[in-house]
C-alpha atoms as a PDB file:
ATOM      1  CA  UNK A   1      -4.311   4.302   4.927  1.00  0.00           C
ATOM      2  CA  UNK A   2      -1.581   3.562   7.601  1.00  0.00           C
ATOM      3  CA  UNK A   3       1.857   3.914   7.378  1.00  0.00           C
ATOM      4  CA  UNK A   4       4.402   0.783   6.795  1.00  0.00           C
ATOM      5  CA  UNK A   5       6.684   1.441   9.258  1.00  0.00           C
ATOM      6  CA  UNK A   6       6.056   2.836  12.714  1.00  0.00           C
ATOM      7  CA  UNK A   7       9.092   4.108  14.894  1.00  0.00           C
ATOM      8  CA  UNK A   8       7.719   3.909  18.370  1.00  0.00           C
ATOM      9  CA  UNK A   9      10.513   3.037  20.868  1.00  0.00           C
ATOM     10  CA  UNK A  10      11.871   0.696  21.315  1.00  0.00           C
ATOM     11  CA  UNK A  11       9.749  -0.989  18.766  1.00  0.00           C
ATOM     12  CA  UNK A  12       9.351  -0.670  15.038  1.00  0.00           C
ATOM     13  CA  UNK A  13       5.805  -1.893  13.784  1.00  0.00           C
ATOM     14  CA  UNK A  14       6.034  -2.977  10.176  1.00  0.00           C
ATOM     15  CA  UNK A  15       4.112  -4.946   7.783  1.00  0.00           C
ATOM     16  CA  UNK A  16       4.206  -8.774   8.042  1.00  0.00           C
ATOM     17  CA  UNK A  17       6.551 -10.712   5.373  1.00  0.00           C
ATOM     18  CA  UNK A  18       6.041 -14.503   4.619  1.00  0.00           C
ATOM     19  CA  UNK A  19       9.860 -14.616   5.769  1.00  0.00           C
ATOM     20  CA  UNK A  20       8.190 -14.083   9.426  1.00  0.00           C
ATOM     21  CA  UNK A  21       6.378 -16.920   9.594  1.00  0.00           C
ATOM     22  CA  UNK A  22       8.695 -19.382  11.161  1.00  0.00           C
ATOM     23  CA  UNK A  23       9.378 -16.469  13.883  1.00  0.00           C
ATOM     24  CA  UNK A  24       5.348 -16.171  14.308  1.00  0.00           C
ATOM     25  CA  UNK A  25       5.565 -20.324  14.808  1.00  0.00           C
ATOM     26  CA  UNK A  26       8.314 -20.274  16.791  1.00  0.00           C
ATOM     27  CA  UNK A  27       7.021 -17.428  19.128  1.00  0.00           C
ATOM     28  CA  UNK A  28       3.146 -18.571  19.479  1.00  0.00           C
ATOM     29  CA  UNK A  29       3.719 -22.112  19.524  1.00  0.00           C
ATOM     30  CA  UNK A  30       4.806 -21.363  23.062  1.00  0.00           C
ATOM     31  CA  UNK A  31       1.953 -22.657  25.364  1.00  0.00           C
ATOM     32  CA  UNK A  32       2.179 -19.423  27.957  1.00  0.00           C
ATOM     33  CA  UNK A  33       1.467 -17.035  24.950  1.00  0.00           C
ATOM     34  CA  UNK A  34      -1.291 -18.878  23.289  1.00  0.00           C
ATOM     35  CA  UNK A  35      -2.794 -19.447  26.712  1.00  0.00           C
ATOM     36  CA  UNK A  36      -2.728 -15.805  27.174  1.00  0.00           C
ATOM     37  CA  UNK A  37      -4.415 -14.941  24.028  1.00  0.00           C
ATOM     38  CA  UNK A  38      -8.435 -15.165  22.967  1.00  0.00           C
ATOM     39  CA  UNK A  39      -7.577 -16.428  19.451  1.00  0.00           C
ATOM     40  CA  UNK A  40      -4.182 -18.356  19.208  1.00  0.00           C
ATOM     41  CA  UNK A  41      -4.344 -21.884  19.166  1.00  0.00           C
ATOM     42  CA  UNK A  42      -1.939 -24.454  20.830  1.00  0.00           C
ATOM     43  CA  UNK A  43      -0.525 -26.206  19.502  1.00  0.00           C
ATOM     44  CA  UNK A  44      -0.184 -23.807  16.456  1.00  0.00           C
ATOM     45  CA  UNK A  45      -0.945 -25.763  13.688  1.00  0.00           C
ATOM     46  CA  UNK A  46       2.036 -25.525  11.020  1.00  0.00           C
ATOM     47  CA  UNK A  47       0.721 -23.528   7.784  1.00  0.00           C
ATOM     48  CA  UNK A  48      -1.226 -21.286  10.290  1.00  0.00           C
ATOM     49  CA  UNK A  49       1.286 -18.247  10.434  1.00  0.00           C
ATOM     50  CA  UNK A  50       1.599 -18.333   6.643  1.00  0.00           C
ATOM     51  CA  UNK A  51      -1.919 -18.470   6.119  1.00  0.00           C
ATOM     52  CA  UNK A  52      -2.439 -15.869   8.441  1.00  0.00           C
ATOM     53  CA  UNK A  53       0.141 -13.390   7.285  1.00  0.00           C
ATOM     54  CA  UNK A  54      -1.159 -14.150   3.391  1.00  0.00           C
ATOM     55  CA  UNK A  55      -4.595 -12.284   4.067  1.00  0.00           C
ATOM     56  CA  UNK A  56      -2.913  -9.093   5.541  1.00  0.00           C
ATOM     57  CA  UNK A  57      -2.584  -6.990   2.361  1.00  0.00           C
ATOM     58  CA  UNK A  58      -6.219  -8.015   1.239  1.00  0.00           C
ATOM     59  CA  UNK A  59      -7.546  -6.734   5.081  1.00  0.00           C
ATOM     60  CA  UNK A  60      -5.083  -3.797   5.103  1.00  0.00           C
ATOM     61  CA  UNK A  61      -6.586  -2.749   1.184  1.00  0.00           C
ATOM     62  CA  UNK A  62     -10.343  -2.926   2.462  1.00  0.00           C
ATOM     63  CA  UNK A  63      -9.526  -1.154   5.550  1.00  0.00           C
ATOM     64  CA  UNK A  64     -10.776  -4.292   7.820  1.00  0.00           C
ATOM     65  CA  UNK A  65      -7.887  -4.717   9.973  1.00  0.00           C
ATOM     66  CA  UNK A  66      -4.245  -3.468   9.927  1.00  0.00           C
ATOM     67  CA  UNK A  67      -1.456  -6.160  11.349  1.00  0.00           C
ATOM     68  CA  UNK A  68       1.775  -4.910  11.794  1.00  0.00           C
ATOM     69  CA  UNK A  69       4.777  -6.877  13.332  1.00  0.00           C
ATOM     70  CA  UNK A  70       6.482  -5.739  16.807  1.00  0.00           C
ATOM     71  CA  UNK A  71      10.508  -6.238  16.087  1.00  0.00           C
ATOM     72  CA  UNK A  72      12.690  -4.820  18.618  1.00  0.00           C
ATOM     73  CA  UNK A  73      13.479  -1.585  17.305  1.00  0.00           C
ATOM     74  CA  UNK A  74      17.723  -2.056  18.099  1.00  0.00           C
ATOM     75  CA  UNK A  75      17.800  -4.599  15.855  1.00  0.00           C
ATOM     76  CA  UNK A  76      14.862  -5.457  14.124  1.00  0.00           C
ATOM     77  CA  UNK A  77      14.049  -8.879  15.648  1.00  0.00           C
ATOM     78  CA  UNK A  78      10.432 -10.225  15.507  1.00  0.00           C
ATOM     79  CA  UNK A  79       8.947  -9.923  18.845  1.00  0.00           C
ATOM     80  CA  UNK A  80       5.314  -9.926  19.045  1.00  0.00           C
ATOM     81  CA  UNK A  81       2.469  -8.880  16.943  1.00  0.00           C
ATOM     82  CA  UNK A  82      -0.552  -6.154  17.244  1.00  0.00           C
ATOM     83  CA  UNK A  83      -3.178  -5.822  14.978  1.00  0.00           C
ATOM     84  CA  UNK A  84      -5.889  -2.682  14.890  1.00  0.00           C
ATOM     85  CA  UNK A  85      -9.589  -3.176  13.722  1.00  0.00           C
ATOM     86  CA  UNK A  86     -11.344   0.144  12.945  1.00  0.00           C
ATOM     87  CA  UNK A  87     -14.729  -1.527  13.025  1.00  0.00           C
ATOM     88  CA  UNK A  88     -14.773  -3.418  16.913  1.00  0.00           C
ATOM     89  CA  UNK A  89     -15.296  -7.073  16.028  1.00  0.00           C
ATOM     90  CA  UNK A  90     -15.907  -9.690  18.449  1.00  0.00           C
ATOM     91  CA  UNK A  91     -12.436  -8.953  19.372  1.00  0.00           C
ATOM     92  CA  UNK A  92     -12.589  -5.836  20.109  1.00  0.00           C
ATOM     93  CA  UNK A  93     -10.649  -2.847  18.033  1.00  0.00           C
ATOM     94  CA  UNK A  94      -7.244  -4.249  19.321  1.00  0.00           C
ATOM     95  CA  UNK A  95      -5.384  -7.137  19.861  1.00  0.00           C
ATOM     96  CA  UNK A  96      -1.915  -8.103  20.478  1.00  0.00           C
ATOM     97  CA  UNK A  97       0.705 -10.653  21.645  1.00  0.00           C
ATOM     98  CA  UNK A  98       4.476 -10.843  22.605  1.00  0.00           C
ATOM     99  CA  UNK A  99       6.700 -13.838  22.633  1.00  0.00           C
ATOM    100  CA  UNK A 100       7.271 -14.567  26.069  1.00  0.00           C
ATOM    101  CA  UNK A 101      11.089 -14.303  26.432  1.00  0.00           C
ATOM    102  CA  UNK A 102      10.050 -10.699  25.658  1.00  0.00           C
ATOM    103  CA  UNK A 103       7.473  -9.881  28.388  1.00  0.00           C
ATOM    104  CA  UNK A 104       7.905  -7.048  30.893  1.00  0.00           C
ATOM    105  CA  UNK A 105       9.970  -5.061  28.237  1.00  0.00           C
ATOM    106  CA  UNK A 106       8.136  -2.349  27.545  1.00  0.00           C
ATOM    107  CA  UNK A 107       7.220  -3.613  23.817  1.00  0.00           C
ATOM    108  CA  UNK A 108       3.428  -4.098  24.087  1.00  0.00           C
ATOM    109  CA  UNK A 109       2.652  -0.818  25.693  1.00  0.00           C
ATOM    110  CA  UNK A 110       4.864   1.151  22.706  1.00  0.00           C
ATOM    111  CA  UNK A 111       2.899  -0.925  20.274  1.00  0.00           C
ATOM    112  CA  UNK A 112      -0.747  -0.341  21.659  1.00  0.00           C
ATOM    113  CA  UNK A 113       0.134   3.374  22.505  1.00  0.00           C
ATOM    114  CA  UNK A 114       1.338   3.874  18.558  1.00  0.00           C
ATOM    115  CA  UNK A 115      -1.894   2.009  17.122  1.00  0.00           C
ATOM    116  CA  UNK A 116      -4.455   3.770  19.697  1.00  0.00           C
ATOM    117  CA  UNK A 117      -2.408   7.199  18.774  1.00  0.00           C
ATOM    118  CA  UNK A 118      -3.192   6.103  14.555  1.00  0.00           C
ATOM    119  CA  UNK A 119      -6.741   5.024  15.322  1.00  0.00           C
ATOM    120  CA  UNK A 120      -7.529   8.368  16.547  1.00  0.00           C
ATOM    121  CA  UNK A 121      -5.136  10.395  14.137  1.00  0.00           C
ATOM    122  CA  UNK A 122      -5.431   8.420  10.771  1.00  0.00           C
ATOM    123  CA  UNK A 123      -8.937   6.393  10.960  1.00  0.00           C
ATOM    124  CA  UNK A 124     -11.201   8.547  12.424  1.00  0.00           C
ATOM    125  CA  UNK A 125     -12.383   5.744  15.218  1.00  0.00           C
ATOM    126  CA  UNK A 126     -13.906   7.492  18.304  1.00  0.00           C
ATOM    127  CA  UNK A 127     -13.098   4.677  20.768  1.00  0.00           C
ATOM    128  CA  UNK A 128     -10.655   2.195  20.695  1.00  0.00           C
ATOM    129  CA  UNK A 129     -11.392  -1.256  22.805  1.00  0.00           C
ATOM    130  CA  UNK A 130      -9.280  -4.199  23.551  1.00  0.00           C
ATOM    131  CA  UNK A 131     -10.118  -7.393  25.991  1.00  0.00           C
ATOM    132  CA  UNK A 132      -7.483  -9.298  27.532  1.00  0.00           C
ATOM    133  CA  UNK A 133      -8.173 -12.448  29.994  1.00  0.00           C
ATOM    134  CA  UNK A 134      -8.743 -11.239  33.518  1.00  0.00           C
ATOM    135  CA  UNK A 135      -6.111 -13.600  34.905  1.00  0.00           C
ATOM    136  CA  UNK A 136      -3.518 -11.864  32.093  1.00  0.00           C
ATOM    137  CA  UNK A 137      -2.625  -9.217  35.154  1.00  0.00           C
ATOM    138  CA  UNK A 138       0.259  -7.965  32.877  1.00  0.00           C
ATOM    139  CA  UNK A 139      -1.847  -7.173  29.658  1.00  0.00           C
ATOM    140  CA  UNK A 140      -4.620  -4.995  31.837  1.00  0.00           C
ATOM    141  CA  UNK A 141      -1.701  -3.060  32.651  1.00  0.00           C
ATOM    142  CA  UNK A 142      -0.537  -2.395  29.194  1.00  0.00           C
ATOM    143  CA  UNK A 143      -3.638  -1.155  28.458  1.00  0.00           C
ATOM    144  CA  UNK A 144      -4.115   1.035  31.548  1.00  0.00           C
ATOM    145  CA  UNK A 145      -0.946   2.674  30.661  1.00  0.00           C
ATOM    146  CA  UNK A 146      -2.184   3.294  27.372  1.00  0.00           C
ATOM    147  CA  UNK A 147      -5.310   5.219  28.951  1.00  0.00           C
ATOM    148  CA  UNK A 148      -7.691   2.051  28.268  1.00  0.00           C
ATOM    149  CA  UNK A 149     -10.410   1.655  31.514  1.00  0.00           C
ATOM    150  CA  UNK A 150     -12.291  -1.130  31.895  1.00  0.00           C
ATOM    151  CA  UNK A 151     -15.444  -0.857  30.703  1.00  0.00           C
ATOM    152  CA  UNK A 152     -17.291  -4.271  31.550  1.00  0.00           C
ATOM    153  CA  UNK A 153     -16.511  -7.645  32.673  1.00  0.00           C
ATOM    154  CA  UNK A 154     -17.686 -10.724  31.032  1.00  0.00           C
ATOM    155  CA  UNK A 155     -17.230 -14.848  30.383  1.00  0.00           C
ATOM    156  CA  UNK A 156     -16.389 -15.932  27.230  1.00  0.00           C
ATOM    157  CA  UNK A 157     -15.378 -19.536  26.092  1.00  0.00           C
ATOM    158  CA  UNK A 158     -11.698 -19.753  25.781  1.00  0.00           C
ATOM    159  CA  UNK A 159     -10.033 -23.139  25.324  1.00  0.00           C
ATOM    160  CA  UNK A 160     -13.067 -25.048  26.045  1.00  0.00           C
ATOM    161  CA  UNK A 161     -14.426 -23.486  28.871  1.00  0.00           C
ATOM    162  CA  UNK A 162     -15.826 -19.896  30.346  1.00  0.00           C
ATOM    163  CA  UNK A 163     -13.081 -17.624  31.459  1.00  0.00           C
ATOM    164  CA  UNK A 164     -13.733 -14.052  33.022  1.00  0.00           C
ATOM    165  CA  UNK A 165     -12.326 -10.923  30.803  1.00  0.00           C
ATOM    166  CA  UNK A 166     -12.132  -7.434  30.944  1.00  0.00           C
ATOM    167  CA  UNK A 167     -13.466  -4.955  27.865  1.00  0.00           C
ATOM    168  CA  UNK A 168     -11.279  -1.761  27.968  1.00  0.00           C
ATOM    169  CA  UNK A 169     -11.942   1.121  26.062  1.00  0.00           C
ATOM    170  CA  UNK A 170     -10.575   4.639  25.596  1.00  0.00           C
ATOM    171  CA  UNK A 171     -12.784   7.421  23.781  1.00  0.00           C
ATOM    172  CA  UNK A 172     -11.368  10.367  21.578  1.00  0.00           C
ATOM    173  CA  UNK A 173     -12.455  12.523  24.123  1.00  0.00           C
ATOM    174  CA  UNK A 174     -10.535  10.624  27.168  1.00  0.00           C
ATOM    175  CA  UNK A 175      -7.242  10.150  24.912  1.00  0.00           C
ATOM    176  CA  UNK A 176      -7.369  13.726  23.496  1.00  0.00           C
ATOM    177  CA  UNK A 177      -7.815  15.263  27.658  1.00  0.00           C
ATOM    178  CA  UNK A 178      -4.436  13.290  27.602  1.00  0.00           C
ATOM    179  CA  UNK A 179      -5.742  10.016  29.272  1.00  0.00           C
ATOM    180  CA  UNK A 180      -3.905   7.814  26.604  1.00  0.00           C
ATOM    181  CA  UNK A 181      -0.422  10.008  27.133  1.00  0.00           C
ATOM    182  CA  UNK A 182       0.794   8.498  30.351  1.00  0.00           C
END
């Protein structure tokens, strides 16, 4: 099991409450973040964060997938969201997204470098993977700094049509050597 609150500065990862939910809306419903994302829709259909947040305790009990919230660890506001599969899915191990007024802050790389850190540490995983668009320049570098590589290109339908994306990965191993410590 994973902890319920994660200190990693300047964010705080904590479980989801259904009090978040208009903050999830609010933050998503913006076009550039959904765009940037393999899974959000756009518009965000209202009910969806609720929904969504609802099935977290079941998925955190059966070990499926663990969602935490990003706040902005000064002052606890909401600003993204990361969420860490042990099992890869279609997904990947690892996904993630931050409201835009928050890009370029530093808050995605503290988030994925905390959840690759407990997928090694707490689950056992031996690799952790992530995909991100390959026109999302600013999430390949998250993941670089977080000692992910690319390890293939493909196309994948995303809004309707084929888009190019990267697969990144990081092994025990690689993260261990101190790859995932820059």
């Amino acid at each position: 099991m994973l902890p319920e609150d994660i200190l990693a500065w300047p964010v705080l990862l904590r479980h989801f409450t259904p009090a978040d939910a208009p903050h999830v809306r609010e933050l998503v419903g913006d076009r550039s973040v959904s765009d940037t994302t393999a899974v959000i829709p756009y518009p965000y259909p209202d009910g969806m964060a609720e929904a969504w947040i609802a099935t977290h305790a079941r998925e955190r009990a059966c070990g499926i997938q663990y969602a935490y919230a990003i706040l902005r660890a000064e002052d606890r506001l909401l600003v993204g969201a990361i969420v860490l599969r042990p099992v890869a899915d279609e997904h990947e191990n690892l996904g993630y997204w931050i409201g835009r007024e928050y890009w370029g802050r530093g808050y995605a790389t503290a988030a994925v470098r905390a959840m690759v850190a407990l997928a090694f540490r707490c689950l056992d995983c031996q690799q952790v993977t992530a995909s991100h668009l390959a026109r999302n320049v600013g999430s390949g570098r998250v993941l670089e700094k977080c000692g992910l590589t690319i390890v293939h290109r493909e196309s994948r339908e995303h809004r309707g049509r084929i888009e190019p994306f990267c697969v990144c990965g990081v092994t025990r191993d690689a993260w261990e050597a101190g790859t995932g410590m820059r």
